[in-house]
Structure formats: structure tokens, C-alpha cells
Protein backbone atom coordinates (compact mmCIF):
# COMPACT_ATOMS: atom_id res chain seq x y z
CA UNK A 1 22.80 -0.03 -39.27
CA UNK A 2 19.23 0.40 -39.69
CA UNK A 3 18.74 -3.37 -39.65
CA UNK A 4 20.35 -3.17 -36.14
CA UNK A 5 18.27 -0.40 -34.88
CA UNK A 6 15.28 -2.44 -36.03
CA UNK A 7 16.21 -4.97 -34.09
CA UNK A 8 17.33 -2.87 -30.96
CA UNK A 9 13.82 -1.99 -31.54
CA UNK A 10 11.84 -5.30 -31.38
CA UNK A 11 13.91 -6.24 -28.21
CA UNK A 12 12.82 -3.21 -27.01
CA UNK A 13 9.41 -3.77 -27.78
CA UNK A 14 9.00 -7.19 -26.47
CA UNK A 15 10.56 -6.15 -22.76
CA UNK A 16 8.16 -3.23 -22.38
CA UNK A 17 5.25 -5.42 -23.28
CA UNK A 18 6.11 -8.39 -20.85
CA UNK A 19 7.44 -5.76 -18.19
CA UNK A 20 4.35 -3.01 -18.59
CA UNK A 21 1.53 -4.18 -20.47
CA UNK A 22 0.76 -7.62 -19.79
CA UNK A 23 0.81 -7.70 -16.45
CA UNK A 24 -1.29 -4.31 -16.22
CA UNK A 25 -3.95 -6.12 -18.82
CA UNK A 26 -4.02 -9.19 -16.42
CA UNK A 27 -4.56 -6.48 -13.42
CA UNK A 28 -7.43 -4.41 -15.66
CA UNK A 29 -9.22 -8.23 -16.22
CA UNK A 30 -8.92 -9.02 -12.40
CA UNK A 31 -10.02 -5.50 -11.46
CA UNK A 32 -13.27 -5.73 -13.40
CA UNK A 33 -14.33 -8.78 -12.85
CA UNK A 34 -14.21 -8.43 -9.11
CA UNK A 35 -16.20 -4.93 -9.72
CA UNK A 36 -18.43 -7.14 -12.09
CA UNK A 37 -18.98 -9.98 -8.48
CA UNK A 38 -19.09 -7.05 -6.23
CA UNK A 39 -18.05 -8.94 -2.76
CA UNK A 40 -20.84 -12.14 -4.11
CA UNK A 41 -19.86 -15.16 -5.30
CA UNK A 42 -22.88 -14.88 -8.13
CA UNK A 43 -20.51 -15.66 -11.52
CA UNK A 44 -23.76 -15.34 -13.50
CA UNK A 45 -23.25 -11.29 -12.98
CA UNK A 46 -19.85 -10.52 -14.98
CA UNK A 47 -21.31 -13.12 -17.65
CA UNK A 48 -24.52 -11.15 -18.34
CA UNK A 49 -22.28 -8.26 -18.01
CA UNK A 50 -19.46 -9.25 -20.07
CA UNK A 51 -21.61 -10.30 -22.88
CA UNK A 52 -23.32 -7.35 -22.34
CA UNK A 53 -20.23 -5.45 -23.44
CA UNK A 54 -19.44 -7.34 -26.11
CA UNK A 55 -22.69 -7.67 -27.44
CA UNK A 56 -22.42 -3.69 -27.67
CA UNK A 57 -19.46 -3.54 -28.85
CA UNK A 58 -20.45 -5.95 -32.09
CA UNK A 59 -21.97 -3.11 -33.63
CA UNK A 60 -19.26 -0.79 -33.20
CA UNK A 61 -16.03 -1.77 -34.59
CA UNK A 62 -14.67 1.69 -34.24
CA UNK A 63 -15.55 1.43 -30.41
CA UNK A 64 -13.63 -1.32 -30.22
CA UNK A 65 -10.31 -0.41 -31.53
CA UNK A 66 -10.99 2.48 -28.97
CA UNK A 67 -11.68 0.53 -26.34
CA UNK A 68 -8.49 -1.69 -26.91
CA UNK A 69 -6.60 1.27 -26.70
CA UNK A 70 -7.44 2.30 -23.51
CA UNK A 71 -7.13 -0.94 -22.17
CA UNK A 72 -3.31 -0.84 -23.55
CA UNK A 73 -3.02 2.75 -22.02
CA UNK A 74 -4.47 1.92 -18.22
CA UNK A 75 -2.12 -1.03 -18.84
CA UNK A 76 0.48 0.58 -19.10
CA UNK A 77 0.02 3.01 -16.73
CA UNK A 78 -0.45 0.66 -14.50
CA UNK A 79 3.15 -1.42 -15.20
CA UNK A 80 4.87 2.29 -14.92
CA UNK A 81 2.71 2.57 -11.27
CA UNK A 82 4.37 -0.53 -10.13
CA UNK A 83 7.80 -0.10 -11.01
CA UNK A 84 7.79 3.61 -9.34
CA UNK A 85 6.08 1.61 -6.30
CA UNK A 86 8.72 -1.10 -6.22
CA UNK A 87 11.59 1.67 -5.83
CA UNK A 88 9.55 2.79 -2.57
CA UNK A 89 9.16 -1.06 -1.43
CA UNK A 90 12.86 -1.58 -2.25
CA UNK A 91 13.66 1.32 0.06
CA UNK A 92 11.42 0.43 2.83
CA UNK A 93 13.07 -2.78 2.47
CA UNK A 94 17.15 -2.13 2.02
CA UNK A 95 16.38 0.67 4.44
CA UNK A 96 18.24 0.97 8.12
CA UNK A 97 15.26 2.28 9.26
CA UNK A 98 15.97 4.16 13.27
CA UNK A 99 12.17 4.46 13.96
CA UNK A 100 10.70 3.28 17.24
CA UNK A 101 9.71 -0.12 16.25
CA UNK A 102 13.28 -0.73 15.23
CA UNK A 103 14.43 -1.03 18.31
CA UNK A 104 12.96 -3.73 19.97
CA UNK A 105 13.48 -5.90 16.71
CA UNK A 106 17.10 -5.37 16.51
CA UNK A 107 17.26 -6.40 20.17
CA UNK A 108 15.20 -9.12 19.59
CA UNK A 109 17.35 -10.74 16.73
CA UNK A 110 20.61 -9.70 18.68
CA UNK A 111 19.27 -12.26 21.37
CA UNK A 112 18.42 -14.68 18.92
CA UNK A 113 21.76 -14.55 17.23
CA UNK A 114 23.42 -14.61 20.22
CA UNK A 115 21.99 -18.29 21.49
CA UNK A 116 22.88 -19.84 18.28
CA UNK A 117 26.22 -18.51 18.47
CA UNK A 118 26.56 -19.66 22.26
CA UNK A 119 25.36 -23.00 20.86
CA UNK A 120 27.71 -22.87 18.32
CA UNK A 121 30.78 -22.09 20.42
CA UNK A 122 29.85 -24.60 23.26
CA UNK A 123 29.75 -27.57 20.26
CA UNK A 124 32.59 -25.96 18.72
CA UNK A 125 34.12 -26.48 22.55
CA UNK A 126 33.03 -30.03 23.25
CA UNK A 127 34.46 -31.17 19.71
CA UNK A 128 37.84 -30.09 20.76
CA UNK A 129 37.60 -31.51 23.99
CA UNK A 130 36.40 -35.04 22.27
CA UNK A 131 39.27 -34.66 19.52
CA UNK A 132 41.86 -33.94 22.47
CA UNK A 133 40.39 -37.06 24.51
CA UNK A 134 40.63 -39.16 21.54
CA UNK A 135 36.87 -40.09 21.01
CA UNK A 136 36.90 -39.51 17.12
CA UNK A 137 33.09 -40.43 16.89
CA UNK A 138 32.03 -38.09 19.83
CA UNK A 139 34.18 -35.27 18.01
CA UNK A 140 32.16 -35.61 14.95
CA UNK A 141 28.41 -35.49 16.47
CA UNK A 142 29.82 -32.66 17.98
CA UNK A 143 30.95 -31.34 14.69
CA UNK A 144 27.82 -31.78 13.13
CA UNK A 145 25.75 -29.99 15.86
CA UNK A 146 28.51 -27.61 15.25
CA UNK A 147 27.29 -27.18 11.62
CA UNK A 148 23.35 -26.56 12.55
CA UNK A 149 23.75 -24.32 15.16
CA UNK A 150 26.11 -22.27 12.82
CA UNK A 151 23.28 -22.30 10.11
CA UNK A 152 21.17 -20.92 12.32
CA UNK A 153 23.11 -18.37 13.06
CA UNK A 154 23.97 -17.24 9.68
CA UNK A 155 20.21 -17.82 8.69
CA UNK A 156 19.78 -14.80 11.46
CA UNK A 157 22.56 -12.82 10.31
CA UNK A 158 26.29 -13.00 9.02
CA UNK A 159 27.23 -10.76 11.74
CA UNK A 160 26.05 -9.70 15.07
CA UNK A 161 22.23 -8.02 14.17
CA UNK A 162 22.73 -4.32 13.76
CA UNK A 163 19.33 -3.40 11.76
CA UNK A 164 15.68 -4.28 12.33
CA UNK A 165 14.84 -6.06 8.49
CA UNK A 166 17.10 -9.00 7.66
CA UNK A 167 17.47 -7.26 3.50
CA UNK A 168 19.02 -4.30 5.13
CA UNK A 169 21.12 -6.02 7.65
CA UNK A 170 22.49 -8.54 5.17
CA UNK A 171 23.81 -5.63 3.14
CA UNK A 172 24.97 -4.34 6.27
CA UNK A 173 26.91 -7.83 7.25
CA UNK A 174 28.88 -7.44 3.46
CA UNK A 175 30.60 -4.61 4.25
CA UNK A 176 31.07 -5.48 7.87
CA UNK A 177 32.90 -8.51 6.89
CA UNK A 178 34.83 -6.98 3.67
CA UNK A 179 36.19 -4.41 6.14
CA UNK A 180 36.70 -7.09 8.45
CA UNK A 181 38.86 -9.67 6.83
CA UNK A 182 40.71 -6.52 4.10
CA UNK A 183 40.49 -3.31 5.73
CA UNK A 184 38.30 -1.93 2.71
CA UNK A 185 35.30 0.24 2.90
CA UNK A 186 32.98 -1.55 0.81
CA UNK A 187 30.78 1.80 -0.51
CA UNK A 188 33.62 3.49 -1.26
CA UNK A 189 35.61 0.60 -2.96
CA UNK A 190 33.01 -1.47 -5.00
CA UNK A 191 33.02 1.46 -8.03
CA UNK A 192 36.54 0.88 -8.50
CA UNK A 193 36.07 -3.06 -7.93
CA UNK A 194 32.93 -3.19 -10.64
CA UNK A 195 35.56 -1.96 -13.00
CA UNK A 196 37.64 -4.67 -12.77
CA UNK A 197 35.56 -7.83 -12.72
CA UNK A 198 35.15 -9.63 -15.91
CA UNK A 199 32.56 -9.68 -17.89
CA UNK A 200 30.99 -13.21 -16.35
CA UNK A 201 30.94 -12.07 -13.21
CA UNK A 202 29.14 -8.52 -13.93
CA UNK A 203 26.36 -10.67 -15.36
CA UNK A 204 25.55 -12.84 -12.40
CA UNK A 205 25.70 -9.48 -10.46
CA UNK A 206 23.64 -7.87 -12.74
CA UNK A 207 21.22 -10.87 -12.88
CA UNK A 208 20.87 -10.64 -8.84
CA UNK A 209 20.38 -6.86 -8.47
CA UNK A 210 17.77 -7.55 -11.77
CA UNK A 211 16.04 -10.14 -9.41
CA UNK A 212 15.66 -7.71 -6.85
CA UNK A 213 14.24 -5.49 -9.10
CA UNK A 214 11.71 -7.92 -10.60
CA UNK A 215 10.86 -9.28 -6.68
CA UNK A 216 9.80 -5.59 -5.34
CA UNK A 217 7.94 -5.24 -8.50
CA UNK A 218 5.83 -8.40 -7.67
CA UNK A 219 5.42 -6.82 -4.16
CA UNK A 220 4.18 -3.77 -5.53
CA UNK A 221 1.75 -6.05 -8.25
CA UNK A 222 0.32 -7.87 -4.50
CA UNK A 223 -0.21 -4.42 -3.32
CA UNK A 224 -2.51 -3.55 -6.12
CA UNK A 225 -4.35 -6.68 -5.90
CA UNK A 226 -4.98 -6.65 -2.34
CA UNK A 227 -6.29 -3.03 -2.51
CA UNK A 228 -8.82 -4.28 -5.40
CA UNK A 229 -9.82 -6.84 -3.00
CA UNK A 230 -10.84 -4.68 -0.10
CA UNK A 231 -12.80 -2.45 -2.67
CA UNK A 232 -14.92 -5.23 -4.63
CA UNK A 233 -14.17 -9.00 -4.32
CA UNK A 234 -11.94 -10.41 -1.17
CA UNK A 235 -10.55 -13.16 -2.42
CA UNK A 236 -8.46 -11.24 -5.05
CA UNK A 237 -6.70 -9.47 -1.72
CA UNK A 238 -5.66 -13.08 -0.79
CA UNK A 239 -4.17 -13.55 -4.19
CA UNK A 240 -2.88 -9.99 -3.54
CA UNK A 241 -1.42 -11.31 0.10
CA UNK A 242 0.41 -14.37 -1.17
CA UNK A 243 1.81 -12.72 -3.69
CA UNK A 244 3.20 -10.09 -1.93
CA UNK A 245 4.85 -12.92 0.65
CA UNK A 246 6.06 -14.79 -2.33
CA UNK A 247 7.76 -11.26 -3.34
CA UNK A 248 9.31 -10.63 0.11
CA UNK A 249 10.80 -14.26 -0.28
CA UNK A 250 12.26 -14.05 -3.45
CA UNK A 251 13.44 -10.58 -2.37
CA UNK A 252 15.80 -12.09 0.74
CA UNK A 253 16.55 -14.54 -2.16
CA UNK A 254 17.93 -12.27 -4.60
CA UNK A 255 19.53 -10.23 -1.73
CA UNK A 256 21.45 -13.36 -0.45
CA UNK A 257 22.63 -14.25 -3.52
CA UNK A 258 23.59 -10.45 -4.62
CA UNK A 259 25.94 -10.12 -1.45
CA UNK A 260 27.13 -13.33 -1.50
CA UNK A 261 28.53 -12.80 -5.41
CA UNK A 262 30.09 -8.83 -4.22
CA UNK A 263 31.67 -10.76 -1.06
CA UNK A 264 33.03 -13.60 -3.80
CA UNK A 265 34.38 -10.63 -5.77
CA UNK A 266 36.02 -8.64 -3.33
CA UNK A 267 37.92 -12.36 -2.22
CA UNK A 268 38.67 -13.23 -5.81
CA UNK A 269 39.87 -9.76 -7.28
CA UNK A 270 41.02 -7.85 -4.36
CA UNK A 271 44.38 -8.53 -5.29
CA UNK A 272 43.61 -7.12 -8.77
CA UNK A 273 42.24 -3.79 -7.58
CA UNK A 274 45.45 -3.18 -5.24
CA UNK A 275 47.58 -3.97 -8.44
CA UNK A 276 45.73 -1.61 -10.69
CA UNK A 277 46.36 0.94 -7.85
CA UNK A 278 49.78 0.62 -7.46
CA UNK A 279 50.20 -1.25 -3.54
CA UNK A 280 52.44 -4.19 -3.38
CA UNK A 281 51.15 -7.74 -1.78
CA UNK A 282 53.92 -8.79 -0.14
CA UNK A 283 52.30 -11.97 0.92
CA UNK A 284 49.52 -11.74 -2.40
CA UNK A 285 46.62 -10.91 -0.74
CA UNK A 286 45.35 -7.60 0.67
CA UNK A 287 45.85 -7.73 4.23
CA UNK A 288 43.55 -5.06 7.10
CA UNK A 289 46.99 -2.91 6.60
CA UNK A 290 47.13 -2.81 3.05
CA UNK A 291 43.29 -2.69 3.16
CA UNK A 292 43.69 0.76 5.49
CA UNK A 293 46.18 2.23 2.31
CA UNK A 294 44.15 1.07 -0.12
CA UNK A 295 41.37 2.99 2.02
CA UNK A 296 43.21 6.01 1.84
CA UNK A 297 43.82 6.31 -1.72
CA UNK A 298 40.18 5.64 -2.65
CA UNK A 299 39.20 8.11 -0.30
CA UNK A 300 41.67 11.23 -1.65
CA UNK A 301 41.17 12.77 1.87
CA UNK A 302 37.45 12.74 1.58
């Protein structure tokens, strides 16, 4: 047992450093030596200064360990500053925000979704007409216009554009299209769902929602960065900038991926989770009526 516990331990360990303290160290080195430049592009400064420190701290072992240890603490600090920031960022983000800015965006992306789908349905339109007229090769340019405008669409949005951010409205189009094609609340019925799914399956969701995690983090690390920039050096705020964009991409990333796996679970084990609650599939799949029973029962009246 206590050989476990060790180990539980050094796993432990190791996370909290890569998580916490390395990337706060990294942010303590950036942050001084753009305080050391000072908005100049005069290197020669944090080298007189940084053996400066180190010529001082030669003579003072003592000060050093001290020194180290405050380095590991800000670190730290910093790491446990991040991940409380990238909770806000993943709320600002996931968010259905209703402010006035809102508005016009979710208008905007309504009209945008709306030509593609017009596109869509004319090709969809013409290929039928081609198939029906016998021109086979006509049908299948039309088929394959088809296929791009529908990928435009869907890059929009799954479903008609009901929220201004494209993370919010994808989680949004999930349950929209679970309730859709079943009849099932999605908020209600993914508890019982996650309880089902083997074990395979709650590790790729896992590893998704942990992506997430990791990609708001990141957003909050570009935040930091770009404030150091405005304060002492500028070009560490463009490092700050492109890592916050490379954040908000991996974000939409990991958010595509996350409702695409609950969507794939809710088709592959829907049947399951009517089973384990007692409603017979007549045809063995849950229909929008069994969906509305199954509703029901999750709900107990609620």
C-alpha cells in the first residue's frame, strides 16, 4: 500500500509541476527580462543585469536557495492564477451571452447560414433534376457542389445560428439535434447516459473536455503575456496575442470534437439507456415518441 501511495504521489508530483510550475517559471523569466529591456531593444541591459544578480548571489548561497524558492512560489501562484482565469475564459466562451452586441452577431451568422443552406438546397435540387433527366455526370458536379456548400454550412453551424460565439452555439446545436432525431433532452439525459458508456468511450470524452481545459488555460497564459507586454517590452504582447488565437483555435477544436463524441454516444447507446430504464424498442431504436417517455421518466415531474 504504501508503495502505491508513493507512487500516487510522484504522478502527482510530476502533473502539478508541468501544469503549475513550469509554465509560471517560463512566465517569471519572460516577465523580467522584458522589465530588464524596458520597451528598448538594448540586450546588453538584462546581461549586465543578470550577471549582476548572479554575481551577488555567488557570495550568498543561503540567498540563493531563498531566492529559488520564491521563484517556485510566484510560479506557482502564477499556474493557480491561470487555471482560475481559464474557468472565467471558458465561461465567456461556452456562454449564451444576451448582451447587446449579441444581437447583431447572431443575425449576422443566421444570414450567413442561411445562403449556404439556400446553396445547398438549390444543388441538392439541380442533382435531382440531372439524375431524373438522366445526365449521370451533370448529377454528380451537382453532387459535389452539393458537398461544399453543405461544409460551409456546418462550418457556420450544425443548426440554424441561435447564439452569438460559435463554442456556445455548437453546444447548443448537440442538444438541438439529440432532441431532434430522439426526443431526449440532452442536459437532463447525459448523467444517466455517462453511466452507461464503456470505459473507451469515457476516455475520449474525458480527453476532449481535458483539451478544453488545457486550451482556455493557454488563453489565460496569452493574457498574462500580453499584459507584460504593454507594461515593459511589446513584443512579448505579440507572443501574448498569438498565443491567445492559437488557444481560441484549439478551443473550437476540442469543442468540435467533444460534441461530436456525446452526439456519437447518444446514437450508439441510446438504445442501452432506454433498456436500463425499462421502455421497449419496438423497432430497436429510440424513436421522438419513445424519446418524449424516456423524457418523462428522467424528469420525475420536475
Amino acid at each position: 500500500m504504501n508503495s502505491f501511495l508513493n507512487e500516487i504521489g510522484k504522478q502527482l508530483a510530476g502533473r502539478w509541476v508541468s501544469l503549475l510550475t513550469a509554465p509560471g517559471v517560463l512566465f517569471l523569466v519572460t516577465a523580467a527580462g522584458a522589465r530588464s529591456l524596458g520597451h528598448t531593444m538594448d540586450f546588453s541591459r538584462a546581461e549586465a543585469q543578470l550577471r549582476q544578480t548572479t554575481a551577488n548571489y555567488d557570495t550568498a548561497p543561503a540567498a540563493l536557495v531563498i531566492a529559488a524558492l520564491v521563484v517556485l512560489a510566484l510560479a506557482t501562484f502564477s499556474g493557480v492564477l491561470v487555471r482560475w482565469s481559464s474557468v472565467v475564459i471558458e465561461e465567456f466562451w461556452l456562454t449564451p451571452w444576451a448582451f447587446w452586441p449579441a444581437g447583431p452577431l447572431v443575425r449576422q451568422r443566421r444570414r450567413r447560414w442561411a445562403r449556404a443552406h439556400w446553396r445547398y438546397r438549390g444543388a441538392q435540387q439541380r442533382r435531382e433534376q440531372a439524375q431524373f433527366a438522366g445526365l449521370t455526370h451533370l448529377a454528380e458536379l451537382h453532387a459535389r457542389a452539393a458537398t461544399r456548400h453543405a461544409a460551409r454550412r456546418n462550418r457556420i453551424a450544425l443548426t440554424r445560428p441561435c447564439l452569438a460565439g460559435w463554442m456556445a452555439d455548437r453546444l447548443n446545436s448537440c442538444g438541438q439535434r439529440v432532441m431532434g432525431q430522439y426526443g431526449l433532452d440532452l442536459d437532463m439525459t447525459w448523467p444517466r447516459m455517462w453511466l452507461l458508456l464503456p470505459e473507451p468511450a469515457r476516455a475520449d470524452i474525458r480527453a476532449a473536455r481535458d483539451s478544453l481545459s488545457d486550451a482556455c488555460a493557454l488563453a489565460a497564459w496569452g493574457v498574462l503575456y500580453v499584459v507584460v507586454g504593454c507594461v515593459w517590452w511589446y513584443p512579448v504582447a505579440l507572443g501574448g496575442v498569438i498565443t491567445a488565437l492559437l488557444a481560441w483555435t484549439r478551443a473550437r477544436r476540442a469543442v468540435e470534437t467533444l460534441t461530436d463524441l456525446v452526439e456519437s454516444s447518444m446514437d450508439v447507446h441510446s438504445p442501452l439507456l432506454a433498456e436500463h430504464l425499462g421502455v421497449p424498442l419496438p423497432n430497436g431504436y429510440v424513436t421522438p415518441a419513445i424519446g418524449a417517455t424516456l423524457r418523462e421518466r428522467i424528469r420525475k415531474g420536475a
